[in-house]
N, C-alpha and C. Protein backbone atom coordinates (compact mmCIF):
# COMPACT_ATOMS: atom_id res chain seq x y z
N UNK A 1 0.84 -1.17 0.00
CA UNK A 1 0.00 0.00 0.00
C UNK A 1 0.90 1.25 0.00
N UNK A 2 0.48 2.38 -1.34
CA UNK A 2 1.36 3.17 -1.16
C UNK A 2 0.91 4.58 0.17
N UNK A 3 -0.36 4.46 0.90
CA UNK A 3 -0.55 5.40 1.39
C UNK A 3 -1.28 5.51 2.49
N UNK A 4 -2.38 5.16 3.06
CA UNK A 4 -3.17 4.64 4.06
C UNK A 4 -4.78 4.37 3.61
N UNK A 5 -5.54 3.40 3.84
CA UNK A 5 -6.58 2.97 3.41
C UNK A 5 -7.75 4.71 4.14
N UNK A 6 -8.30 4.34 2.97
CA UNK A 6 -9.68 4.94 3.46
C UNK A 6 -10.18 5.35 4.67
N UNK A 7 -10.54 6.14 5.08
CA UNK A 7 -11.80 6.10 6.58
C UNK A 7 -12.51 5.26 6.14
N UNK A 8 -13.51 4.76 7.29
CA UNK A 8 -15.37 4.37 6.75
C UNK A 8 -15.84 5.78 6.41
N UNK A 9 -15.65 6.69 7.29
CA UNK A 9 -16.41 7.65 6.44
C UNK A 9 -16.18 8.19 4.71
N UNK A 10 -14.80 8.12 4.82
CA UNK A 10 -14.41 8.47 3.12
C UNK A 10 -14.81 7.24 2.48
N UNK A 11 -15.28 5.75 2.89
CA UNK A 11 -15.51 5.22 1.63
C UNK A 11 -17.30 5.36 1.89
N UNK A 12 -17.94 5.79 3.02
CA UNK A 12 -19.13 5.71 2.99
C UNK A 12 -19.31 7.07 2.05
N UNK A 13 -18.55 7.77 1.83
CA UNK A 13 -18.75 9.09 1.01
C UNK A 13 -18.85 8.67 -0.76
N UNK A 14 -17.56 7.56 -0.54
CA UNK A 14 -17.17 7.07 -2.20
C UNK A 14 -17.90 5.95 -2.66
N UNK A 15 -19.30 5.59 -1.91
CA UNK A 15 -19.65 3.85 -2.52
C UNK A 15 -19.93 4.10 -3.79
N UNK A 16 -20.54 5.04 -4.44
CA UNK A 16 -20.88 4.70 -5.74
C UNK A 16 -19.61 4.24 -6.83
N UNK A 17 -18.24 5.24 -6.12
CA UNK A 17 -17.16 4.95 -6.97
C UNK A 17 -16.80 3.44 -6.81
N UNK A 18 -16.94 2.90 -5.61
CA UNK A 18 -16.22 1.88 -4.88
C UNK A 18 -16.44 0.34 -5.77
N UNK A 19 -18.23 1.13 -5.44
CA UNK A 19 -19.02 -0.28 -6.60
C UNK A 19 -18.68 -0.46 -7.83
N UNK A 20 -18.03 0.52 -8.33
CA UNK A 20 -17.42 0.34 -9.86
C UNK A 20 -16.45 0.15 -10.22
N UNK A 21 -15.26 0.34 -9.14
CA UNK A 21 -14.15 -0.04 -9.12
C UNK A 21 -14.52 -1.73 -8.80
N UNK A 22 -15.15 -2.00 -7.83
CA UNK A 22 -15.34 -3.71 -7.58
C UNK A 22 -16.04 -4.11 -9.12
N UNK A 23 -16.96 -3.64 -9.24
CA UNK A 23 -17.74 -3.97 -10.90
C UNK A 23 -16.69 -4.54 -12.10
N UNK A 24 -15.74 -3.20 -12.23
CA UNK A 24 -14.69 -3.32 -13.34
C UNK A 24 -13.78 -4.58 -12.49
N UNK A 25 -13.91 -4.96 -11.50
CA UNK A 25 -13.38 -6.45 -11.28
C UNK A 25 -14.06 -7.50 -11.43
N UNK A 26 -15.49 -7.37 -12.13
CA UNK A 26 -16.49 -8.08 -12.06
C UNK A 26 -16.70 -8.78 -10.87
N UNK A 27 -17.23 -7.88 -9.95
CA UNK A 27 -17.43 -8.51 -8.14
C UNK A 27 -18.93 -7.21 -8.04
N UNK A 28 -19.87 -8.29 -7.93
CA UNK A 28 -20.78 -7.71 -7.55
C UNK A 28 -21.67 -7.21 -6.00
N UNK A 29 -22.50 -7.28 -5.49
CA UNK A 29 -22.73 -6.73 -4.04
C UNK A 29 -23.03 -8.53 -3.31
N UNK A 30 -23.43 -9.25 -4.06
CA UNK A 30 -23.31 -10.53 -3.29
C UNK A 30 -22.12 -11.03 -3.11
N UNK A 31 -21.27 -11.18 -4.60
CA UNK A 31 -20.04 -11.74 -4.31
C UNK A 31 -18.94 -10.82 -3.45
N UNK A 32 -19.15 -9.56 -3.13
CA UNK A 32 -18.62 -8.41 -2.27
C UNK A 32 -18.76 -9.10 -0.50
N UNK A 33 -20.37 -8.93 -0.83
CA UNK A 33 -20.62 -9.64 1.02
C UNK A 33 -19.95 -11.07 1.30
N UNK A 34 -19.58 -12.26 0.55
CA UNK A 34 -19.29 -13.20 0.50
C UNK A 34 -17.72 -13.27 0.48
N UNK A 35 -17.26 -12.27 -0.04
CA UNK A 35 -15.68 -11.82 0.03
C UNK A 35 -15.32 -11.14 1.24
N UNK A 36 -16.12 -10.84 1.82
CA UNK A 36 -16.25 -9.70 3.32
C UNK A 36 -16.04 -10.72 4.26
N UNK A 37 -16.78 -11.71 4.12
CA UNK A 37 -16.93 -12.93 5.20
C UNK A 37 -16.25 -13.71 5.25
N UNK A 38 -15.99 -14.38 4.32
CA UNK A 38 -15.46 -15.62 3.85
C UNK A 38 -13.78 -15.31 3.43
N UNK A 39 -13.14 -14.21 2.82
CA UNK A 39 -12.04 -13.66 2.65
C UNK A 39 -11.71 -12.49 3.19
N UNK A 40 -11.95 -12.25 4.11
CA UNK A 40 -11.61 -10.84 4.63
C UNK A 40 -10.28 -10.22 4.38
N UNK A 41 -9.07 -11.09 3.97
CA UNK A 41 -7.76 -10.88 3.61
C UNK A 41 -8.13 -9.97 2.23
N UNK A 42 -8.65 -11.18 1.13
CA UNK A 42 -8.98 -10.40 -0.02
C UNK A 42 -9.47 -8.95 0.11
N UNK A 43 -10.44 -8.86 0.86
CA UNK A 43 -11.63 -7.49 0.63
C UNK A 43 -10.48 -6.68 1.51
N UNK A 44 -9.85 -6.88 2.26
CA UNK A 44 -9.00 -5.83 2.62
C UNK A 44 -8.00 -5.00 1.69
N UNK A 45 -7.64 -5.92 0.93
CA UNK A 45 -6.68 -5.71 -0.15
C UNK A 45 -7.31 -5.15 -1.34
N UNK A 46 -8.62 -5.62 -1.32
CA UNK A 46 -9.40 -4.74 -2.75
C UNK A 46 -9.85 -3.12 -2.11
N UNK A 47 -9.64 -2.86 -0.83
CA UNK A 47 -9.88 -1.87 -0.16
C UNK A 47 -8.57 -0.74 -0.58
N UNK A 48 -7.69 -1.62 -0.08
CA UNK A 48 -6.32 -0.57 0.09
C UNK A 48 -6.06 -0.37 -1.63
N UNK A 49 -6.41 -1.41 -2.68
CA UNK A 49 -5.96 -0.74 -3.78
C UNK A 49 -6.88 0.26 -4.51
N UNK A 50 -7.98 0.23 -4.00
CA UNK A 50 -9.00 1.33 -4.40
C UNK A 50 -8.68 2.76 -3.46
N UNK A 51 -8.22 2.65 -1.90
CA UNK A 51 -7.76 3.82 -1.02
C UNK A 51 -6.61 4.43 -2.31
N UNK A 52 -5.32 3.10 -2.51
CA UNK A 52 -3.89 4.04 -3.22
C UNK A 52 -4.96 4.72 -4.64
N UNK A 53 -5.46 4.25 -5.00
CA UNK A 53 -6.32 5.01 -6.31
C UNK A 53 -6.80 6.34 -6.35
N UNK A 54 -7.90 6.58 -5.33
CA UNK A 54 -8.18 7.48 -4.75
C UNK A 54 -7.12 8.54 -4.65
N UNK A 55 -6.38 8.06 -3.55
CA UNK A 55 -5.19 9.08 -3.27
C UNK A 55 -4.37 9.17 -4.27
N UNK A 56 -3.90 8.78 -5.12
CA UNK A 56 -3.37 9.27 -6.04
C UNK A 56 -3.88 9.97 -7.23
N UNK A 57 -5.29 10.19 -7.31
CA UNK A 57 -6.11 10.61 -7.98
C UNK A 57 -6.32 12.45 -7.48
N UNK A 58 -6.55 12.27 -5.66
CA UNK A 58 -6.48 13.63 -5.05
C UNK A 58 -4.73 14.03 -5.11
N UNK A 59 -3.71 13.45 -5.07
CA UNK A 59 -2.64 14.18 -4.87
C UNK A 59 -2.39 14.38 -6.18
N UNK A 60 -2.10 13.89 -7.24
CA UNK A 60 -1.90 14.45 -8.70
C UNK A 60 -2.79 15.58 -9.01
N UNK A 61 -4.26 15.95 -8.52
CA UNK A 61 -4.58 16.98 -8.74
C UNK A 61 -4.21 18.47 -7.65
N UNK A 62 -3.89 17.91 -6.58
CA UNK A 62 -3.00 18.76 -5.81
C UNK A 62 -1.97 19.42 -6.03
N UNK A 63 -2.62 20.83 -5.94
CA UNK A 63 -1.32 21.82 -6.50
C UNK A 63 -1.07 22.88 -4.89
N UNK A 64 -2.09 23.15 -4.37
CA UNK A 64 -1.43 24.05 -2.96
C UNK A 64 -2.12 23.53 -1.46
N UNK A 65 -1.18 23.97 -0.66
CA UNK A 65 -1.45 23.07 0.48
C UNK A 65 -1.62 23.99 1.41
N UNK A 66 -2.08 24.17 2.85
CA UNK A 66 -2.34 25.30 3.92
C UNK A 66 -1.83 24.11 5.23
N UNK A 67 -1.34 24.74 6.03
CA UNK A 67 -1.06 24.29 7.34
C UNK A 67 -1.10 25.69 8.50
N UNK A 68 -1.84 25.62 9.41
CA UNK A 68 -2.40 26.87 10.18
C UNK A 68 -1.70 25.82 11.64
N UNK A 69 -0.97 27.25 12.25
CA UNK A 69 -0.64 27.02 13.78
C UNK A 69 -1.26 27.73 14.21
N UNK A 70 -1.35 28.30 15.50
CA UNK A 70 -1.53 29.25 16.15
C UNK A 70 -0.35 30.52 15.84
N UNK A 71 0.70 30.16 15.69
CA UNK A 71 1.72 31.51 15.18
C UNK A 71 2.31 31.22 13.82
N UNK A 72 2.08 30.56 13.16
CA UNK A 72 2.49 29.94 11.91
C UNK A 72 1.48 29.65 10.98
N UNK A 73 1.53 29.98 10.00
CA UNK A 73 1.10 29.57 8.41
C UNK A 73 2.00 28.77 7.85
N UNK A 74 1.82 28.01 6.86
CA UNK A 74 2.91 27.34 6.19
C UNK A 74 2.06 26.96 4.83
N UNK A 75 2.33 27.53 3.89
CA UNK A 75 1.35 27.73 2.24
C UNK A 75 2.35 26.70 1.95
N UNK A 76 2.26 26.15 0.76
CA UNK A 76 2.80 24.90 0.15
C UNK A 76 2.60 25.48 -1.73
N UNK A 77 3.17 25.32 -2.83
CA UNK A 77 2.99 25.25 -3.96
C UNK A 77 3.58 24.11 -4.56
N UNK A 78 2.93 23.02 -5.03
CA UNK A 78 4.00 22.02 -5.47
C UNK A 78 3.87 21.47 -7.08
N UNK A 79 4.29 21.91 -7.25
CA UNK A 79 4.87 21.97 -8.78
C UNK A 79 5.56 20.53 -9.35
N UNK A 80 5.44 20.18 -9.88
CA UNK A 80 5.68 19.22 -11.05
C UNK A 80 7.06 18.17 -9.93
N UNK A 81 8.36 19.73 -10.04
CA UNK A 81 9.44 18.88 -9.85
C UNK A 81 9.92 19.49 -8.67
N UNK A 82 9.35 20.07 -8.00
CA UNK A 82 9.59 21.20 -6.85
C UNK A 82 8.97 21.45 -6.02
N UNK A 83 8.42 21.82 -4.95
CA UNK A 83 7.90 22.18 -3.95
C UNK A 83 7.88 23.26 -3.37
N UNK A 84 7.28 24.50 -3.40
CA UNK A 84 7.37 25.95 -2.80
C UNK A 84 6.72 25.95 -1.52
N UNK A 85 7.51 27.21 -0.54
CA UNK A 85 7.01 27.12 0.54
C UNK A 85 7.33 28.43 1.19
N UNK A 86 5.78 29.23 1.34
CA UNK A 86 5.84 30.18 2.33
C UNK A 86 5.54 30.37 3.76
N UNK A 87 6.15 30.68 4.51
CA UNK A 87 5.92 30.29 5.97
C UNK A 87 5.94 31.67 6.30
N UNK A 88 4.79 31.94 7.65
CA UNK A 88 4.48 32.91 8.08
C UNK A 88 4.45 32.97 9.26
N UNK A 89 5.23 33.65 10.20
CA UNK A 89 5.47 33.60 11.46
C UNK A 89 5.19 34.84 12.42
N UNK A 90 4.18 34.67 13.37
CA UNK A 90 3.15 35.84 14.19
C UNK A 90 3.89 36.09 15.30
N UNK A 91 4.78 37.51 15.68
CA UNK A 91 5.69 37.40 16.78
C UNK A 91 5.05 38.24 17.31
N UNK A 92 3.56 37.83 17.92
CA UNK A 92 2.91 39.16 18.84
C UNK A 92 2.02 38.05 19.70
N UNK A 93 2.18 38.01 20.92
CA UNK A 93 1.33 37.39 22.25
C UNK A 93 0.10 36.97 22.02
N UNK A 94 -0.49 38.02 21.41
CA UNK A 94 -1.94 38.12 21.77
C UNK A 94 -2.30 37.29 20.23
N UNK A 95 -1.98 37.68 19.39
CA UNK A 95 -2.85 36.86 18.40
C UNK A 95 -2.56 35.26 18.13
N UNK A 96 -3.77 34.72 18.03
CA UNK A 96 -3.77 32.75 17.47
C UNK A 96 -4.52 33.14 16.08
N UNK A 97 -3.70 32.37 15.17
CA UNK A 97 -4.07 32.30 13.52
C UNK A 97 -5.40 31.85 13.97
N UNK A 98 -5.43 30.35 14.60
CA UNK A 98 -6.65 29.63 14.57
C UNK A 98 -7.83 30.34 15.25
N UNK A 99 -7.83 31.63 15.40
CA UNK A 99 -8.67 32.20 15.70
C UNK A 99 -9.31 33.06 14.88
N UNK A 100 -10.47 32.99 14.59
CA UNK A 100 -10.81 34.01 13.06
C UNK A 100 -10.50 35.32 13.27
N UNK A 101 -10.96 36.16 13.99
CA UNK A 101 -10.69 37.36 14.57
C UNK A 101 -8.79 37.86 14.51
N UNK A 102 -8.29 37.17 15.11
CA UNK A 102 -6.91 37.11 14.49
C UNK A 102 -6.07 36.76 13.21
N UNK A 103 -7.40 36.01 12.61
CA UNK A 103 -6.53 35.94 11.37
C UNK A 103 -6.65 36.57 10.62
N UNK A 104 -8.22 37.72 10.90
CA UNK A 104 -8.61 38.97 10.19
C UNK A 104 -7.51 39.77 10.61
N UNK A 105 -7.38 39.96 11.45
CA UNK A 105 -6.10 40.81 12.09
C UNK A 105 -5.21 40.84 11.05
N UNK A 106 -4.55 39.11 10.64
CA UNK A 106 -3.33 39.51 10.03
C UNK A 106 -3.51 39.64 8.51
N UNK A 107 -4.39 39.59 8.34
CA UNK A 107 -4.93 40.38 7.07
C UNK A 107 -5.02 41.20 6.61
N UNK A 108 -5.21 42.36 7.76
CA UNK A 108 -5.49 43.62 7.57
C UNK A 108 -4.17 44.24 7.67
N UNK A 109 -3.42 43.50 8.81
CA UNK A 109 -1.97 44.02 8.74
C UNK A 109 -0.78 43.00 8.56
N UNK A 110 -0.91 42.82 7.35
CA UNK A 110 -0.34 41.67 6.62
C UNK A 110 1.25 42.78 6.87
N UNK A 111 1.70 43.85 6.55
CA UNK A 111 2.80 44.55 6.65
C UNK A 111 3.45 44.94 8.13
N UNK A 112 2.41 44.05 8.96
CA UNK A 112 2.82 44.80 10.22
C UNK A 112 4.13 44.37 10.86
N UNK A 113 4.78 44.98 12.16
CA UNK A 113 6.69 44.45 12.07
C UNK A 113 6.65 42.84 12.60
N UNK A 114 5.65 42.87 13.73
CA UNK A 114 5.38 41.69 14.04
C UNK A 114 4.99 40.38 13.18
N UNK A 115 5.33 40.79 12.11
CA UNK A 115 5.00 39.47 11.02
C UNK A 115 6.21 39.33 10.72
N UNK A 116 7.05 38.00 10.59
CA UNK A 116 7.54 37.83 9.64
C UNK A 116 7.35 36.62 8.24
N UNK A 117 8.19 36.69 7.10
CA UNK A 117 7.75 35.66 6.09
C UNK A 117 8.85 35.04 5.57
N UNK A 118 8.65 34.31 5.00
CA UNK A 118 9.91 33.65 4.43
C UNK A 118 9.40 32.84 3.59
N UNK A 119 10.63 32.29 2.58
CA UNK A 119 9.84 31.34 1.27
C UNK A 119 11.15 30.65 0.80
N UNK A 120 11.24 29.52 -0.02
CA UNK A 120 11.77 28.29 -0.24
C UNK A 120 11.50 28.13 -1.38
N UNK A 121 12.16 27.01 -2.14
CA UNK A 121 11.74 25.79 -2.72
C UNK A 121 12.59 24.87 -2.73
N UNK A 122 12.08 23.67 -2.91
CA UNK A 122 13.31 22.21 -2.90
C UNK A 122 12.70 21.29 -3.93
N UNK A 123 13.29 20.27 -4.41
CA UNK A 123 13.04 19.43 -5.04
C UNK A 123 12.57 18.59 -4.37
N UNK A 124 11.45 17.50 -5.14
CA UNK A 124 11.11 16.51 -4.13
C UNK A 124 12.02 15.29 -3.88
N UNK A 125 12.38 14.99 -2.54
CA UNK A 125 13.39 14.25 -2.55
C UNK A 125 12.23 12.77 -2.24
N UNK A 126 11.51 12.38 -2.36
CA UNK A 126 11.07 11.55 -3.08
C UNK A 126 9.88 11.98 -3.89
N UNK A 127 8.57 10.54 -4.33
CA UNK A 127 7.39 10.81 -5.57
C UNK A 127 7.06 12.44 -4.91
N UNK A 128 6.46 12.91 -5.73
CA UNK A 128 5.57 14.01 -5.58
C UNK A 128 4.76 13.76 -4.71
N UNK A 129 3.69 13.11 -5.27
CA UNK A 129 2.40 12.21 -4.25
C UNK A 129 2.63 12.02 -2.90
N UNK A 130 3.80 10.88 -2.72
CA UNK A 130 3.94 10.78 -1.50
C UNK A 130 4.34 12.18 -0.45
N UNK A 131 5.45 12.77 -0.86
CA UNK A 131 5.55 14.19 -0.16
C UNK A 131 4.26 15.00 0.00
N UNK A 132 3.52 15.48 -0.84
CA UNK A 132 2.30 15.83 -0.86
C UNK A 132 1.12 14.88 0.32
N UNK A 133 1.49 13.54 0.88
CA UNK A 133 0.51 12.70 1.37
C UNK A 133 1.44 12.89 2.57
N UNK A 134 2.76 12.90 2.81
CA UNK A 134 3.22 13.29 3.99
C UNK A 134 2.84 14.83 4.77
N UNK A 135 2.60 15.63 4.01
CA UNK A 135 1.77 16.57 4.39
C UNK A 135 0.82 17.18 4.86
N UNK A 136 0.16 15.95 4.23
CA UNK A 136 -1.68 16.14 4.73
C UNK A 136 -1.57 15.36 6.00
N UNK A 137 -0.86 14.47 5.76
CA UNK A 137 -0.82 13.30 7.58
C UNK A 137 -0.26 13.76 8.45
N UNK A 138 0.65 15.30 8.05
CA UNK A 138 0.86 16.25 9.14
C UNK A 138 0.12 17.06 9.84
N UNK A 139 -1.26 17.38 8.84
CA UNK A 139 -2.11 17.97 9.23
C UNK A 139 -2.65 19.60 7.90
N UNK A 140 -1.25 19.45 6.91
CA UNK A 140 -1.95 20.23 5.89
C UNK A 140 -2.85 19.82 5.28
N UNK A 141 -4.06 20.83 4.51
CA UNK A 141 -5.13 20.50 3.63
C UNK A 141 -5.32 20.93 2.56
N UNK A 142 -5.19 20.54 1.20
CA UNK A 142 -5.44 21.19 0.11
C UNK A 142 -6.30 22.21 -0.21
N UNK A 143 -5.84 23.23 -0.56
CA UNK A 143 -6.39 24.67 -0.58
C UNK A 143 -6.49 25.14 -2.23
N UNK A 144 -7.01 26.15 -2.49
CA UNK A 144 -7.61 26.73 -3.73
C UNK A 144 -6.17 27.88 -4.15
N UNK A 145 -5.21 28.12 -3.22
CA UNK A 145 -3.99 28.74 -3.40
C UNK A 145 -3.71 29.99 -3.65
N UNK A 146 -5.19 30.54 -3.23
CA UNK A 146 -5.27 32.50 -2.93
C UNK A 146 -4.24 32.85 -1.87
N UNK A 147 -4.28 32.31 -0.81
CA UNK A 147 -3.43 32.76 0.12
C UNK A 147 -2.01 32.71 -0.23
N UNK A 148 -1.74 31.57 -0.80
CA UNK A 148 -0.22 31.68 -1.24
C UNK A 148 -0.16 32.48 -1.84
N UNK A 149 -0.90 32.78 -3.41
CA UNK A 149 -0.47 33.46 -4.27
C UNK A 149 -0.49 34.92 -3.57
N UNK A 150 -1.08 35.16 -3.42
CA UNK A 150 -1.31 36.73 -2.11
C UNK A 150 0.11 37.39 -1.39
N UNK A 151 0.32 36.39 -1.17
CA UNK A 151 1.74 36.36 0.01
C UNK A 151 2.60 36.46 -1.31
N UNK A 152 2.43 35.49 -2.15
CA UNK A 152 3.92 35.45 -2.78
C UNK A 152 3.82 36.42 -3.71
N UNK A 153 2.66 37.92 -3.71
CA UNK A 153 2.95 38.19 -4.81
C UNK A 153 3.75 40.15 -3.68
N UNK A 154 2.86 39.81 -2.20
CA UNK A 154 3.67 40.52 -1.02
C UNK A 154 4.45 40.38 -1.06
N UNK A 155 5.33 39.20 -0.93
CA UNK A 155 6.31 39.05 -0.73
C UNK A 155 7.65 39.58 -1.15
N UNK A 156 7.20 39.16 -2.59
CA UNK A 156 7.89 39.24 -3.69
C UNK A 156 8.50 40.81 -4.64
């Protein structure tokens, strides 16, 4: 397995896909329940190769990533053969990112001294995918990539 199987909730989200991925194995909902019971090894394994599917389906379309601390941002751009990275660091007491009210804050004073920013890139030192899946199991989430681009165009 290249990545971690499914939730129940993510495959209770995906059955329609699930059934067609089992279908195109010609395994229908009886021979499914009968594989559940009787092979549970198998149906585990028809699980995890439909999970690596999935996930490699969401990380190839994955292009920007968000990770929120309480004093830290960390934007992600990952590109083909590279990986960009802006990190944003809140050197004032009182404000938590994870607080909306504060993160309006640093919005409004995106220039203020108490901010600082910084930015990167590296190659992926391994697949794309996987770096990208090490990410999210850190706790980043694929984002629409306004905020990066925002920053990196501040930044810049």
């Amino acid at each position: 397995m290249k990545y971690r199987q499914l939730t129940k909730e993510q495959f209770e989200e995906l059955h329609l896909e699930f059934a067609t991925f089992l279908a195109a194995q010609q395994i229908d909902v009886k021979e499914w329940e009968i594989i559940k019971k009787e092979k549970p090894e198998v149906a585990e394994e028809e699980m995890n190769v439909f999970s690596d599917v999935v996930w490699d389906r969401v990380l190839s379309k994955a292009t920007y990533l968000e990770h929120f601390s309480e004093k830290t941002i960390n934007l992600f751009r990952c590109d083909a053969e590279e990986i960009h990275r802006i990190v944003v660091k809140i050197n004032k007491s009182t404000i938590n990112l994870l607080n909306p009210d504060d993160f309006n804050w640093f919005v409004d004073h995106s220039q203020d001294e108490n901010i600082e920013y910084f930015k990167g890139q590296k190659p992926y030192t391994k697949q794309r995918n996987s770096e990208i899946f090490d990410l999210i199991e850190k706790g980043s989430v694929v984002s629409d990539g306004k905020l990066y681009e925002a920053l990196f165009k501040l930044i810049s």
